[in-house]
N, C-alpha and C. Protein backbone atom coordinates (compact mmCIF):
# COMPACT_ATOMS: atom_id res chain seq x y z
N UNK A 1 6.46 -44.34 -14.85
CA UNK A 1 6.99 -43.02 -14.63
C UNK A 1 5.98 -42.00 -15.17
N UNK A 2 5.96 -40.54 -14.29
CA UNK A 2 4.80 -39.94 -14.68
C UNK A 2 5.41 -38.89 -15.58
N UNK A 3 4.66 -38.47 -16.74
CA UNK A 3 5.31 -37.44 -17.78
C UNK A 3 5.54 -35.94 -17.10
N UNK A 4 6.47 -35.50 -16.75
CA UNK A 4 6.87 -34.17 -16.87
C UNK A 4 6.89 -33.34 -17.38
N UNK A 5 6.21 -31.97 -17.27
CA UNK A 5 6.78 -31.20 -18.59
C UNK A 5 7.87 -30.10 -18.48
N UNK A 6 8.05 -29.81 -19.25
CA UNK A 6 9.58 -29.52 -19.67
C UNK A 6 10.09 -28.20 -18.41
N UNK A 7 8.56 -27.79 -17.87
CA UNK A 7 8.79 -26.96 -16.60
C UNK A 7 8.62 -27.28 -15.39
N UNK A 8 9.19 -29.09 -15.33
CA UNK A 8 9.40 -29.71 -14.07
C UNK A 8 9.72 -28.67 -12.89
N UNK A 9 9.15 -29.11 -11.70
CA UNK A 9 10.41 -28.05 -10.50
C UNK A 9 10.71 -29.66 -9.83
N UNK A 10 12.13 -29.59 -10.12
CA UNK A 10 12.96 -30.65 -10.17
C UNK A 10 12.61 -30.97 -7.95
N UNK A 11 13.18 -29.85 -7.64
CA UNK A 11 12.80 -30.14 -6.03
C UNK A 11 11.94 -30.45 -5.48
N UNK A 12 10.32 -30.55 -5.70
CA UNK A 12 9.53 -31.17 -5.32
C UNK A 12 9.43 -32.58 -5.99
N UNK A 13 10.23 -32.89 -7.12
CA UNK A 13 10.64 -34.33 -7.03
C UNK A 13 11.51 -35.01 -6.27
N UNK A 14 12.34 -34.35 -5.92
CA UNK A 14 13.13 -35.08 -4.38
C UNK A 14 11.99 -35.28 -3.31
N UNK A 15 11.07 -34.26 -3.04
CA UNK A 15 10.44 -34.11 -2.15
C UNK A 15 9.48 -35.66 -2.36
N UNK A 16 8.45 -35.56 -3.34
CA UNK A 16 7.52 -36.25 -3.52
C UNK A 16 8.39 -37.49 -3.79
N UNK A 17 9.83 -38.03 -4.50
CA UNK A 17 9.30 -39.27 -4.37
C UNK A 17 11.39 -39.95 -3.19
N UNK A 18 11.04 -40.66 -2.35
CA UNK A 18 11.64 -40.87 -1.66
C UNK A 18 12.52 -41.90 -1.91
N UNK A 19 13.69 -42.11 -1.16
CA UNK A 19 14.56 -43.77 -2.13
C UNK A 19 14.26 -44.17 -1.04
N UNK A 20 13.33 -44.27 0.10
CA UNK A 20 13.75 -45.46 1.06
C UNK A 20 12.96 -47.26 0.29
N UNK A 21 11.90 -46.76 -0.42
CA UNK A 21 11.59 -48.83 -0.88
C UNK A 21 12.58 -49.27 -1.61
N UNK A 22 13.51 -47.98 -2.62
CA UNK A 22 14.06 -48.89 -3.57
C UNK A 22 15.61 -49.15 -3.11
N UNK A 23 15.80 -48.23 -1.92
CA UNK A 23 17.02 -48.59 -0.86
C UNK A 23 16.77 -50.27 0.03
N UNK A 24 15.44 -50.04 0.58
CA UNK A 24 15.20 -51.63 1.17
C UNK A 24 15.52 -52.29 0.51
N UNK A 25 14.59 -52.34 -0.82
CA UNK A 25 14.74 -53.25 -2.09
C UNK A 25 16.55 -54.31 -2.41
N UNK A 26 17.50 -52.81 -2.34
CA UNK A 26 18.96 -53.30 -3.01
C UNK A 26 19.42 -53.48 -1.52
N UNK A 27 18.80 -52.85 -0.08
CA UNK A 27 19.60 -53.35 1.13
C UNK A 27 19.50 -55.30 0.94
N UNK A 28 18.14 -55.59 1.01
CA UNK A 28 18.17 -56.83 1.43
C UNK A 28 18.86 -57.80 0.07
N UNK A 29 19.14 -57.18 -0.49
CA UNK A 29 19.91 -57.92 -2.01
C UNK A 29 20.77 -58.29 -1.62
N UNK A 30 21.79 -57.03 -1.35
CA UNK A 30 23.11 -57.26 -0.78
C UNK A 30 23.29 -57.88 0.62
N UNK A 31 22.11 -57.84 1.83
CA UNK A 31 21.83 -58.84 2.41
C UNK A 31 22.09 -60.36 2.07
N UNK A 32 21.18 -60.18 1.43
CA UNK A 32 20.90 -61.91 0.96
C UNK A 32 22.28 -62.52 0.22
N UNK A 33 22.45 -61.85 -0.70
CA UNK A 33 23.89 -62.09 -1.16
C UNK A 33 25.39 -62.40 -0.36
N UNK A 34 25.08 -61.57 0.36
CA UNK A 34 26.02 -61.88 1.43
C UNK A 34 26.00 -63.10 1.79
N UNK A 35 24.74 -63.76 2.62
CA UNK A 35 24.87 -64.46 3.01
C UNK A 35 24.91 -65.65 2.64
N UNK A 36 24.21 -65.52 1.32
CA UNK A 36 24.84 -66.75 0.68
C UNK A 36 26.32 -67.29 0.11
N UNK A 37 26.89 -65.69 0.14
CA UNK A 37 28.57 -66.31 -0.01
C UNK A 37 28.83 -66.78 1.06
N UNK A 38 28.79 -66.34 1.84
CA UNK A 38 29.19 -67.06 3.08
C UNK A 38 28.44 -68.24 3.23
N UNK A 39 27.91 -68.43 3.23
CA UNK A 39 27.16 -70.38 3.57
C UNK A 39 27.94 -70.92 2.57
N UNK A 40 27.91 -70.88 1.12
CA UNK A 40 28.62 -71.51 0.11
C UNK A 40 29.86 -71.76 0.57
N UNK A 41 30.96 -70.70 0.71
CA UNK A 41 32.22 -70.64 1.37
C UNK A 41 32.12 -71.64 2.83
N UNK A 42 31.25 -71.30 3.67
CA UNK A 42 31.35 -72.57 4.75
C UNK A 42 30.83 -73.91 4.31
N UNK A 43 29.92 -73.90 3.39
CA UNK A 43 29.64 -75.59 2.70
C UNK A 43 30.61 -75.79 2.25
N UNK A 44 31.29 -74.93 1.78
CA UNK A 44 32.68 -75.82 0.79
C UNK A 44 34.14 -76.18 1.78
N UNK A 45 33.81 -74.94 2.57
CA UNK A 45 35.17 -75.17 3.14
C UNK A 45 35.46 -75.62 4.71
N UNK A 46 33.83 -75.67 5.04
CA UNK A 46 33.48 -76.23 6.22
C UNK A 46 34.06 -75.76 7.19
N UNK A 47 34.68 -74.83 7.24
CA UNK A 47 35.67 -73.06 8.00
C UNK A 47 34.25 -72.32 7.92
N UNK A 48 34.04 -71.53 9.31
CA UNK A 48 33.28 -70.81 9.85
C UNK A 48 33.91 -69.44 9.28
N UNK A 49 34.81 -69.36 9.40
CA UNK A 49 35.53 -67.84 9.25
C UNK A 49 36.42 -67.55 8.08
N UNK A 50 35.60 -68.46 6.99
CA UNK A 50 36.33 -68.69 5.29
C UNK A 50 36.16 -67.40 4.78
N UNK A 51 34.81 -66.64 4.97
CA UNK A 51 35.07 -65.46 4.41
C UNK A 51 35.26 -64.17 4.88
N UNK A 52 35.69 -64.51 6.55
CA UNK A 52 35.72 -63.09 7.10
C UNK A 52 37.67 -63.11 7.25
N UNK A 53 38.29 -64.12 6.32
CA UNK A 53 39.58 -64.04 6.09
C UNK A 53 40.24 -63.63 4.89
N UNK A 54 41.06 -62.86 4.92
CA UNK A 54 41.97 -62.87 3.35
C UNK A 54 40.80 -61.76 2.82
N UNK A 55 41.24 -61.28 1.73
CA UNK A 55 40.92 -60.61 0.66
C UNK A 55 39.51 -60.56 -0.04
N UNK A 56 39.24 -61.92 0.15
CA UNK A 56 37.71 -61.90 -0.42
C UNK A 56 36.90 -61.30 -0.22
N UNK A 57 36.32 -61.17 1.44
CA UNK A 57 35.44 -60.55 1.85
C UNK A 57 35.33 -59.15 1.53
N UNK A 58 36.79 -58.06 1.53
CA UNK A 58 36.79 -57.09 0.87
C UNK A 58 36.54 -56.98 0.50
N UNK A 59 37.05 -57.50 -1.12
CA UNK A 59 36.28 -57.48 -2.65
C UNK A 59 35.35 -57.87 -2.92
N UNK A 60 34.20 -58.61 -2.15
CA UNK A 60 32.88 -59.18 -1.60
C UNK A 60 32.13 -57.14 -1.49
N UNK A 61 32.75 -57.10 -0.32
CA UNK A 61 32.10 -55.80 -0.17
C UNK A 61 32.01 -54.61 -1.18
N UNK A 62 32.85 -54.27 -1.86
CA UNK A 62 33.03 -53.58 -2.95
C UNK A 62 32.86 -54.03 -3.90
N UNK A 63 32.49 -54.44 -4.66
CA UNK A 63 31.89 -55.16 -5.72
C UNK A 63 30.13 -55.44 -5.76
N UNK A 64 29.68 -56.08 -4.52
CA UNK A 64 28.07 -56.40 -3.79
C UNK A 64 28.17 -54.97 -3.79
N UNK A 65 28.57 -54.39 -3.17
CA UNK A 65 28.16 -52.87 -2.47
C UNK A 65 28.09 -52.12 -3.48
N UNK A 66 28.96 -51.69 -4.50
CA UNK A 66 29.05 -50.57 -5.35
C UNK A 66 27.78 -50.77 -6.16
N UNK A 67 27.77 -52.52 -6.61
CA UNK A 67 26.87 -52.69 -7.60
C UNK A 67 25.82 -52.33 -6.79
N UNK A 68 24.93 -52.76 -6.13
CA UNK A 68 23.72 -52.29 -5.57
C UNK A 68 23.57 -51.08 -5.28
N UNK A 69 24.34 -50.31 -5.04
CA UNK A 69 24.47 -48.68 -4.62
C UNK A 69 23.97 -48.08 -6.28
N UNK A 70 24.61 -48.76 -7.25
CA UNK A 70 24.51 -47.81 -8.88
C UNK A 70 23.15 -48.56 -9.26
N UNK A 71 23.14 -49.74 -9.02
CA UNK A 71 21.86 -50.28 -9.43
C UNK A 71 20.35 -49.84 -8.51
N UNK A 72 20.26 -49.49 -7.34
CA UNK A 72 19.85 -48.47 -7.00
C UNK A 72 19.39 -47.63 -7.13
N UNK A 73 20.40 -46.45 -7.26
CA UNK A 73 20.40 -45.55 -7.63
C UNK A 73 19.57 -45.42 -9.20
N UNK A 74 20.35 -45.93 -10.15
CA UNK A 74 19.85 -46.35 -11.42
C UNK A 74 18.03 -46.19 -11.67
N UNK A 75 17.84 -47.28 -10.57
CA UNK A 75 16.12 -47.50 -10.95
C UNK A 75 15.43 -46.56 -10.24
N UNK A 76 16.25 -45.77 -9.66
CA UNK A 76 15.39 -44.08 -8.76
C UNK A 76 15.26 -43.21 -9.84
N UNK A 77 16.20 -43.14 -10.16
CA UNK A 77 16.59 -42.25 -11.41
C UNK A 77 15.85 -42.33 -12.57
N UNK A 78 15.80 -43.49 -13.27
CA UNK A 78 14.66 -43.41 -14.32
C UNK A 78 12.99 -43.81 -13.81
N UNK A 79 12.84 -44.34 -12.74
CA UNK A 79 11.62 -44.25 -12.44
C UNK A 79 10.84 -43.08 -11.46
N UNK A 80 11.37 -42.45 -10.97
CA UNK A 80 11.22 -40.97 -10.34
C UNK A 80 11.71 -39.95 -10.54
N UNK A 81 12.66 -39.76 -10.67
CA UNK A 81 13.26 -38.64 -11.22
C UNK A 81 13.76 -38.19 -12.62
N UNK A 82 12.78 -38.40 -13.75
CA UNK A 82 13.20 -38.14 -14.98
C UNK A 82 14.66 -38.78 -15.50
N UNK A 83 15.43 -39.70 -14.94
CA UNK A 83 16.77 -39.73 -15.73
C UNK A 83 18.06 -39.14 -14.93
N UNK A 84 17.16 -38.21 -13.95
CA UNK A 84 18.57 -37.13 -13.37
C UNK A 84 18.37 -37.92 -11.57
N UNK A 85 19.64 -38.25 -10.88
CA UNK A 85 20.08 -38.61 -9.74
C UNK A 85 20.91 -37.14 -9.08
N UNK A 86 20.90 -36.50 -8.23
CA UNK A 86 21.62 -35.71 -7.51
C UNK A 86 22.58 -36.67 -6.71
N UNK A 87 24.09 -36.15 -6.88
CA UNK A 87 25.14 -36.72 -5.83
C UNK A 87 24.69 -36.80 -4.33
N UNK A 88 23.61 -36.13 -3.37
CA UNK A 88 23.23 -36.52 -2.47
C UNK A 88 22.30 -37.00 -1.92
N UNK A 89 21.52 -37.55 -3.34
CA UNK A 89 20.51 -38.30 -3.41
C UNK A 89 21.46 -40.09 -3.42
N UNK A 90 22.28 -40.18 -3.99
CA UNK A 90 23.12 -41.04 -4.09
C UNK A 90 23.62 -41.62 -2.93
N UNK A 91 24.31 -40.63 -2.33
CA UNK A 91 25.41 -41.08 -1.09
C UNK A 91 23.56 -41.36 0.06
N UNK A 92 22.66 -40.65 -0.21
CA UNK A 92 21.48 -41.32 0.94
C UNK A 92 21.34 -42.36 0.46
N UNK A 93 20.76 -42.89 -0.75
CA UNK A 93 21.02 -44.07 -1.20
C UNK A 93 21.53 -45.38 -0.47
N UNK A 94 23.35 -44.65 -0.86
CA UNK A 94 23.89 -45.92 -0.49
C UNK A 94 23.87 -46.02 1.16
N UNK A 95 23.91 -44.83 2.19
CA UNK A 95 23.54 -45.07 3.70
C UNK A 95 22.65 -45.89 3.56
N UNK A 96 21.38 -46.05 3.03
CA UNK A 96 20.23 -46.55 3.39
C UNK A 96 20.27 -47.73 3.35
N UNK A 97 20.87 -48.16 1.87
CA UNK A 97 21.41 -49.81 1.69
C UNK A 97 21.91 -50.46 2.63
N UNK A 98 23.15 -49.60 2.98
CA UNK A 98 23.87 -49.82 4.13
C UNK A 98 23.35 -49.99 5.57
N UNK A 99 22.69 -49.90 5.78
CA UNK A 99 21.68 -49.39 6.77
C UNK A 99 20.80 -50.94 6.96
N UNK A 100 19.87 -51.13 5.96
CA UNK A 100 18.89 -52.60 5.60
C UNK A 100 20.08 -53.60 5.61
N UNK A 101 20.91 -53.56 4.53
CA UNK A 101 21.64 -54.68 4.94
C UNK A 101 22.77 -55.15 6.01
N UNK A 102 23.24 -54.03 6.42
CA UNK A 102 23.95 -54.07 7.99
C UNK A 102 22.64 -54.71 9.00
N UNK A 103 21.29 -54.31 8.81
CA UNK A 103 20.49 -55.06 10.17
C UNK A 103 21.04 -56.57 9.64
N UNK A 104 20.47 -56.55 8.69
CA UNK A 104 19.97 -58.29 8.16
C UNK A 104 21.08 -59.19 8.32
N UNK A 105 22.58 -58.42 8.03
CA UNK A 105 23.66 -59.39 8.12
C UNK A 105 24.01 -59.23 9.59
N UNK A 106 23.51 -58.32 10.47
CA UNK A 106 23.92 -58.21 11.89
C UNK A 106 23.36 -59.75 12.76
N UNK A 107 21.69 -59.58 12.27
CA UNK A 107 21.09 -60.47 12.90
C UNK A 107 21.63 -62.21 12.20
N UNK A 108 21.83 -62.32 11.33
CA UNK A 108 22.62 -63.75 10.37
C UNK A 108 23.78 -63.72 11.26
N UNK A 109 24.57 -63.14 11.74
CA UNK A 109 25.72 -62.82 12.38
C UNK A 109 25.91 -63.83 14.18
N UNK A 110 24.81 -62.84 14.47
CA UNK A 110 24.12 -63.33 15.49
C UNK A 110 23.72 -64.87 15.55
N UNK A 111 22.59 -65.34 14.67
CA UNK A 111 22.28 -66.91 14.30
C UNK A 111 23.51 -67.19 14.37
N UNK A 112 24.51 -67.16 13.33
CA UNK A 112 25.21 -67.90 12.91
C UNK A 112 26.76 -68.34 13.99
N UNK A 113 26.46 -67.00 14.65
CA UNK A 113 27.42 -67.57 15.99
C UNK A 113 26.92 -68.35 17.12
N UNK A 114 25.60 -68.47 17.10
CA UNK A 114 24.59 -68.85 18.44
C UNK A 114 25.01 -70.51 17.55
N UNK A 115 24.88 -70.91 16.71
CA UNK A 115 24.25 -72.12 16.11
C UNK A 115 25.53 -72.94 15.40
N UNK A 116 26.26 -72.11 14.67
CA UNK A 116 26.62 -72.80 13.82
C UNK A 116 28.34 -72.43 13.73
N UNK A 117 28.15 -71.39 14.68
CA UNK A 117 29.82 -71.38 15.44
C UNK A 117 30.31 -70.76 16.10
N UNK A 118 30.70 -70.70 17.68
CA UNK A 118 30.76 -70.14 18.77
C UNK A 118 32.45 -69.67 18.48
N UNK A 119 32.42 -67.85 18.25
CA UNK A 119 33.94 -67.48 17.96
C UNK A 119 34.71 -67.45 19.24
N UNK A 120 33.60 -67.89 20.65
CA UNK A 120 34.41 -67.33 21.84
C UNK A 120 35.24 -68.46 22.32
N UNK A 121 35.02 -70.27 21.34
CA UNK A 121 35.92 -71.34 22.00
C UNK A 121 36.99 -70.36 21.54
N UNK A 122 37.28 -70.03 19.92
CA UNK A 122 38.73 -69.86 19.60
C UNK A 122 39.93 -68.76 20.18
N UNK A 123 38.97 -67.85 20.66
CA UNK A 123 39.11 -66.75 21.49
C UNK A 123 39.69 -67.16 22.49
N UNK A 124 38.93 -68.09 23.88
CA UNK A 124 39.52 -68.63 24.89
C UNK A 124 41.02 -69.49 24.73
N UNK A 125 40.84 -70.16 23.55
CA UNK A 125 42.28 -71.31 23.55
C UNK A 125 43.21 -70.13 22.69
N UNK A 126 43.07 -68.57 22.27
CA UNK A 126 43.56 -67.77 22.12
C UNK A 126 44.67 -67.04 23.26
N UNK A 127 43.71 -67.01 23.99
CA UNK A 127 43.95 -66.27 25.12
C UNK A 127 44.99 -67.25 26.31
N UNK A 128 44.73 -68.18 26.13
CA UNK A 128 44.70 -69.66 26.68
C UNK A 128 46.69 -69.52 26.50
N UNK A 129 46.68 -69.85 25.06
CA UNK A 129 47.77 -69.80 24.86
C UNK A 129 48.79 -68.80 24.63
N UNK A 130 48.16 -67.11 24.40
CA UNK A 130 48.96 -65.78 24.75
C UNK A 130 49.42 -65.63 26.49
N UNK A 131 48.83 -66.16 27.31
CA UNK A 131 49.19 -65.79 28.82
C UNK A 131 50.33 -66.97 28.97
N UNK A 132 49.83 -68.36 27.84
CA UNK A 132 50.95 -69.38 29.06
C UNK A 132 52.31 -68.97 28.18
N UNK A 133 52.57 -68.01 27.31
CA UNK A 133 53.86 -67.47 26.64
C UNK A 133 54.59 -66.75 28.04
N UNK A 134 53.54 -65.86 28.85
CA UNK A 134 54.00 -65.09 29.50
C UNK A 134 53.78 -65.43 31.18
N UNK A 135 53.06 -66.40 30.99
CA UNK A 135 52.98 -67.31 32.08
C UNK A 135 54.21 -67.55 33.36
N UNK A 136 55.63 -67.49 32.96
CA UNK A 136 56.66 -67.42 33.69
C UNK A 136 56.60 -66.44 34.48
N UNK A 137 56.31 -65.15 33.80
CA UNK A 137 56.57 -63.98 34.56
C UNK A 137 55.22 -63.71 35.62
N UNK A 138 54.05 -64.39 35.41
CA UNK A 138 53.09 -64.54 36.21
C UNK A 138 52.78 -65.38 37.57
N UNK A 139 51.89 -64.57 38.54
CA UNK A 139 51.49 -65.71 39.60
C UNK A 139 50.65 -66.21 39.17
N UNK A 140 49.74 -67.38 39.26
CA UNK A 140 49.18 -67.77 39.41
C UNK A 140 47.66 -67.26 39.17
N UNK A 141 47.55 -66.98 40.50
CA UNK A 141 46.28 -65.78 40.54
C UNK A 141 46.53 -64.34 39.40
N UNK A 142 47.22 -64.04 39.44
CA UNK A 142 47.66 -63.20 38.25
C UNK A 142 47.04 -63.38 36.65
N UNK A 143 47.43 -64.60 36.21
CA UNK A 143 47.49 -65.32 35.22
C UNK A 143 45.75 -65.62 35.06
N UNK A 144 45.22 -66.19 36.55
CA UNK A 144 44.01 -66.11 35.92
C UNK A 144 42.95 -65.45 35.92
N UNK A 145 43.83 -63.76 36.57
CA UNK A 145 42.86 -62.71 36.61
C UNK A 145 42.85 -61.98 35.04
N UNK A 146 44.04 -62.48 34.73
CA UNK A 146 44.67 -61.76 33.23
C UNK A 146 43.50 -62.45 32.19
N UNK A 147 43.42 -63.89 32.46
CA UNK A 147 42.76 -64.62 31.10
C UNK A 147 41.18 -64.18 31.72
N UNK A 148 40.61 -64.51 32.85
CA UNK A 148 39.42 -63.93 32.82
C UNK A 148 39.15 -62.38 32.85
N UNK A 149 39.93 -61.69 32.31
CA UNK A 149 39.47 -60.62 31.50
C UNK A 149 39.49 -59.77 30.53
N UNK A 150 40.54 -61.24 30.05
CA UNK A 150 40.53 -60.96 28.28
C UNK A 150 38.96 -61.57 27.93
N UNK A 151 38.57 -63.02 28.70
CA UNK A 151 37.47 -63.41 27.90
C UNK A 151 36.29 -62.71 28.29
N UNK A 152 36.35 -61.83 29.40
CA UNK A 152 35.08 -60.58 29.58
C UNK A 152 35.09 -59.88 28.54
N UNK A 153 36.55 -59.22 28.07
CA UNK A 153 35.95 -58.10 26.94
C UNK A 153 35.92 -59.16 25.62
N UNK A 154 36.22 -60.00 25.33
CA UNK A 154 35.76 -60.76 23.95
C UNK A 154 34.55 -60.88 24.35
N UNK A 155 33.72 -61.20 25.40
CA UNK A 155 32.16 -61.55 25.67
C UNK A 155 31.59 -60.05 24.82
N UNK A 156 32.12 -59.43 25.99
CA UNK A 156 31.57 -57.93 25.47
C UNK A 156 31.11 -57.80 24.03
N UNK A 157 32.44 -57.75 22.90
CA UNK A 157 32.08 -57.68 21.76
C UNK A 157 31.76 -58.25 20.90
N UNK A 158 31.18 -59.86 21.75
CA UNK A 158 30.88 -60.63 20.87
C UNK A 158 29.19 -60.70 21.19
N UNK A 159 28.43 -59.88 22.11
CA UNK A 159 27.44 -60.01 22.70
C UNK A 159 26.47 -59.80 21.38
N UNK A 160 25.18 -60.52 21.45
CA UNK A 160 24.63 -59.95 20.42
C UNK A 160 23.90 -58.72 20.16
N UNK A 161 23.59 -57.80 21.12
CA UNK A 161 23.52 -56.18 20.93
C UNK A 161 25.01 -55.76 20.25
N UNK A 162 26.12 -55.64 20.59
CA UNK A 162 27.63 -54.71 20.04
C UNK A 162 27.60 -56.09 18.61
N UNK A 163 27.38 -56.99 18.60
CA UNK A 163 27.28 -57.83 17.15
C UNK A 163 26.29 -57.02 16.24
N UNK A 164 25.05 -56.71 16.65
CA UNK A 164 24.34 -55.96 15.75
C UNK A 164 24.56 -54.58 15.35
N UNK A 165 25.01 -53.99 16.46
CA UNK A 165 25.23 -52.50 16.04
C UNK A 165 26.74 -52.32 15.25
N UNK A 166 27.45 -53.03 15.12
CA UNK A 166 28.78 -52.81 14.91
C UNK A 166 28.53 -53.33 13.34
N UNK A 167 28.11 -54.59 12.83
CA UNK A 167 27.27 -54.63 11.16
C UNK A 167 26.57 -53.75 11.14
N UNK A 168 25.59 -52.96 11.52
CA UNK A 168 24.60 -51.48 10.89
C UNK A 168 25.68 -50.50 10.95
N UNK A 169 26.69 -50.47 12.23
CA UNK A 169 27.83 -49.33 11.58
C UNK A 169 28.93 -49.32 10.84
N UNK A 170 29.42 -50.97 10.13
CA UNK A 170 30.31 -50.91 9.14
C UNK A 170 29.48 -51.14 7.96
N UNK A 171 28.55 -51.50 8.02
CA UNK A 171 27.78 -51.40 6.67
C UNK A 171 27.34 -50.14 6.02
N UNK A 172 26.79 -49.56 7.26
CA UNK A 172 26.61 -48.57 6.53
C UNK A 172 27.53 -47.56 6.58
N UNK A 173 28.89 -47.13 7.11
CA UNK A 173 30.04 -46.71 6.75
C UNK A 173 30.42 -46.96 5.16
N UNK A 174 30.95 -48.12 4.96
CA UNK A 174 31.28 -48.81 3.91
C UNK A 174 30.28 -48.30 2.55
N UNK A 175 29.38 -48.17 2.91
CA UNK A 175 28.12 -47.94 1.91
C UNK A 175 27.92 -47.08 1.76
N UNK A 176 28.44 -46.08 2.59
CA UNK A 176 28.46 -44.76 2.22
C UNK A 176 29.39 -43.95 1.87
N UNK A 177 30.57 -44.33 1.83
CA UNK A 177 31.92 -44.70 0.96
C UNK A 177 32.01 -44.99 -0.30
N UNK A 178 31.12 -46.02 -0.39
CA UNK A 178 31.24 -46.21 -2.15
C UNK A 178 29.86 -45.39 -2.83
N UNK A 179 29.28 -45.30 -2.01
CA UNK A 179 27.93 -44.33 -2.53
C UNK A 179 28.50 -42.55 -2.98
N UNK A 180 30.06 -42.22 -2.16
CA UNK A 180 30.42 -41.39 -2.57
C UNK A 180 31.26 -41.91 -4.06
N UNK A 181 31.70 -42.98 -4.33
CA UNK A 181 32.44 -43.15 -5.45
C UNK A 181 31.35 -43.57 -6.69
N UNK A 182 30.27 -44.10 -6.47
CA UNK A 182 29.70 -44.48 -7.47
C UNK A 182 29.10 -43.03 -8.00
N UNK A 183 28.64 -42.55 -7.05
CA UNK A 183 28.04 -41.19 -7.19
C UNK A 183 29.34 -40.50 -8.03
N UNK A 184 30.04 -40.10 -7.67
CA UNK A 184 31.02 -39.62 -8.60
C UNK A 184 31.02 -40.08 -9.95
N UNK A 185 30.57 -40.99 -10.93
CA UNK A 185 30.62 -41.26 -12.10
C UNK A 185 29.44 -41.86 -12.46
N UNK A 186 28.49 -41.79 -11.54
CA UNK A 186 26.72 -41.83 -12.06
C UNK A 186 26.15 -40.69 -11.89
N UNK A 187 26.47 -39.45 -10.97
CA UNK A 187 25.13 -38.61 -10.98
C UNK A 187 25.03 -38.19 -12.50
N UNK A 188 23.95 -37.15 -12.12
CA UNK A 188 23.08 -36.42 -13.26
C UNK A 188 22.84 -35.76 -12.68
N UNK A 189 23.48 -34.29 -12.30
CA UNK A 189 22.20 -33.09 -11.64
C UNK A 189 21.20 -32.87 -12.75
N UNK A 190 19.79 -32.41 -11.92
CA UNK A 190 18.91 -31.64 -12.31
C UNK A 190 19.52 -30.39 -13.22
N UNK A 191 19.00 -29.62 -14.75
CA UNK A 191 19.01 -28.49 -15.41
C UNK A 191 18.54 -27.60 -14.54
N UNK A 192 19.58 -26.55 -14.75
CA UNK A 192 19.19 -25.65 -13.94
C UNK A 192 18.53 -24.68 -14.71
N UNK A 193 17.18 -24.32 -13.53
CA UNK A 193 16.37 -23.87 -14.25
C UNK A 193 16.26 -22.17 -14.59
């Protein structure tokens, strides 16, 4: 950290030093982290969809997320900016996190449905078995205009373009959510001068 003197102009330190390395830095953390709960959770439980069920994954997200957002933030703060974080230095922050690790878990997302588990069998024997409920009231041709186009729009959103963009936009939603809460009980404005 470079010494300041006491007649810093605090705004050309926003200017000069930027959070996007130390945003990459905590994106691919919480990346990586991620994905190793999830492999662990499928080694153990040999369920593809162990942690995108129940409660965990939530508290997965908020917990991974907040921490990397303050920890973050944290090492901007004393290594560029004297000690002091601005609240919208923060919430960019946590977008940015959000941002690196929404690609990384988009594309794992992607692998991991191509390879290691196709969500569109469960989808089809989904669908499979919602029409033959209602199947009575159907023709025939009816019935299988109905199921082939439930499994068009599951294709749709299971494609891997709307798979990637839809992790970069709940990630970084989410991340910028708690980047407003962490921010709330970490900033430090700049003294005003």
């Amino acid at each position: 950290m470079e010494e300041h003197s006491e007649y810093t102009d605090y705004s050309s330190l926003l200017k000069k030093y930027k959070p996007y390395k130390v945003a990459f830095k905590y994106g691919m953390l919480l990346a990586m982290l991620t994905i190793i709960v999830d492999l662990v959770f499928f080694i153990i439980t040999n369920d593809p969809t162990a942690t995108s069920t129940g409660g965990l994954s939530i508290l997965q997200i908020v917990i991974l997320g907040a921490l990397t957002i303050y920890l973050a933030s944290k090492e901007h703060s004393i290594k560029d900016l004297e000690g002091y974080i601005p609240y919208k230095r923060i919430m960019g922050i946590g977008a940015l996190i959000g941002l690196f690790s929404g690609l990384i878990t988009g594309i794992y997302a992607i692998l991991k449905a191509k390879y290691m588990y196709d969500p569109m069998l469960d989808i089809e024997i989904k669908v499979t078995e919602e029409l033959e409920k209602s199947a009575s009231t159907m023709s025939e041709e009816e019935y299988e205009n109905a199921k082939a186009m439930a499994i068009k729009f599951a294709k749709l959103f299971l494609s891997p373009t709307v798979m990637l963009i839809m992790s970069i936009l709940f990630s970084s939603f989410w991340s910028f959510i708690l980047s407003l809460l962490v921010g709330l009980g970490f900033r430090k404005e700049f003294p005003q001068e």
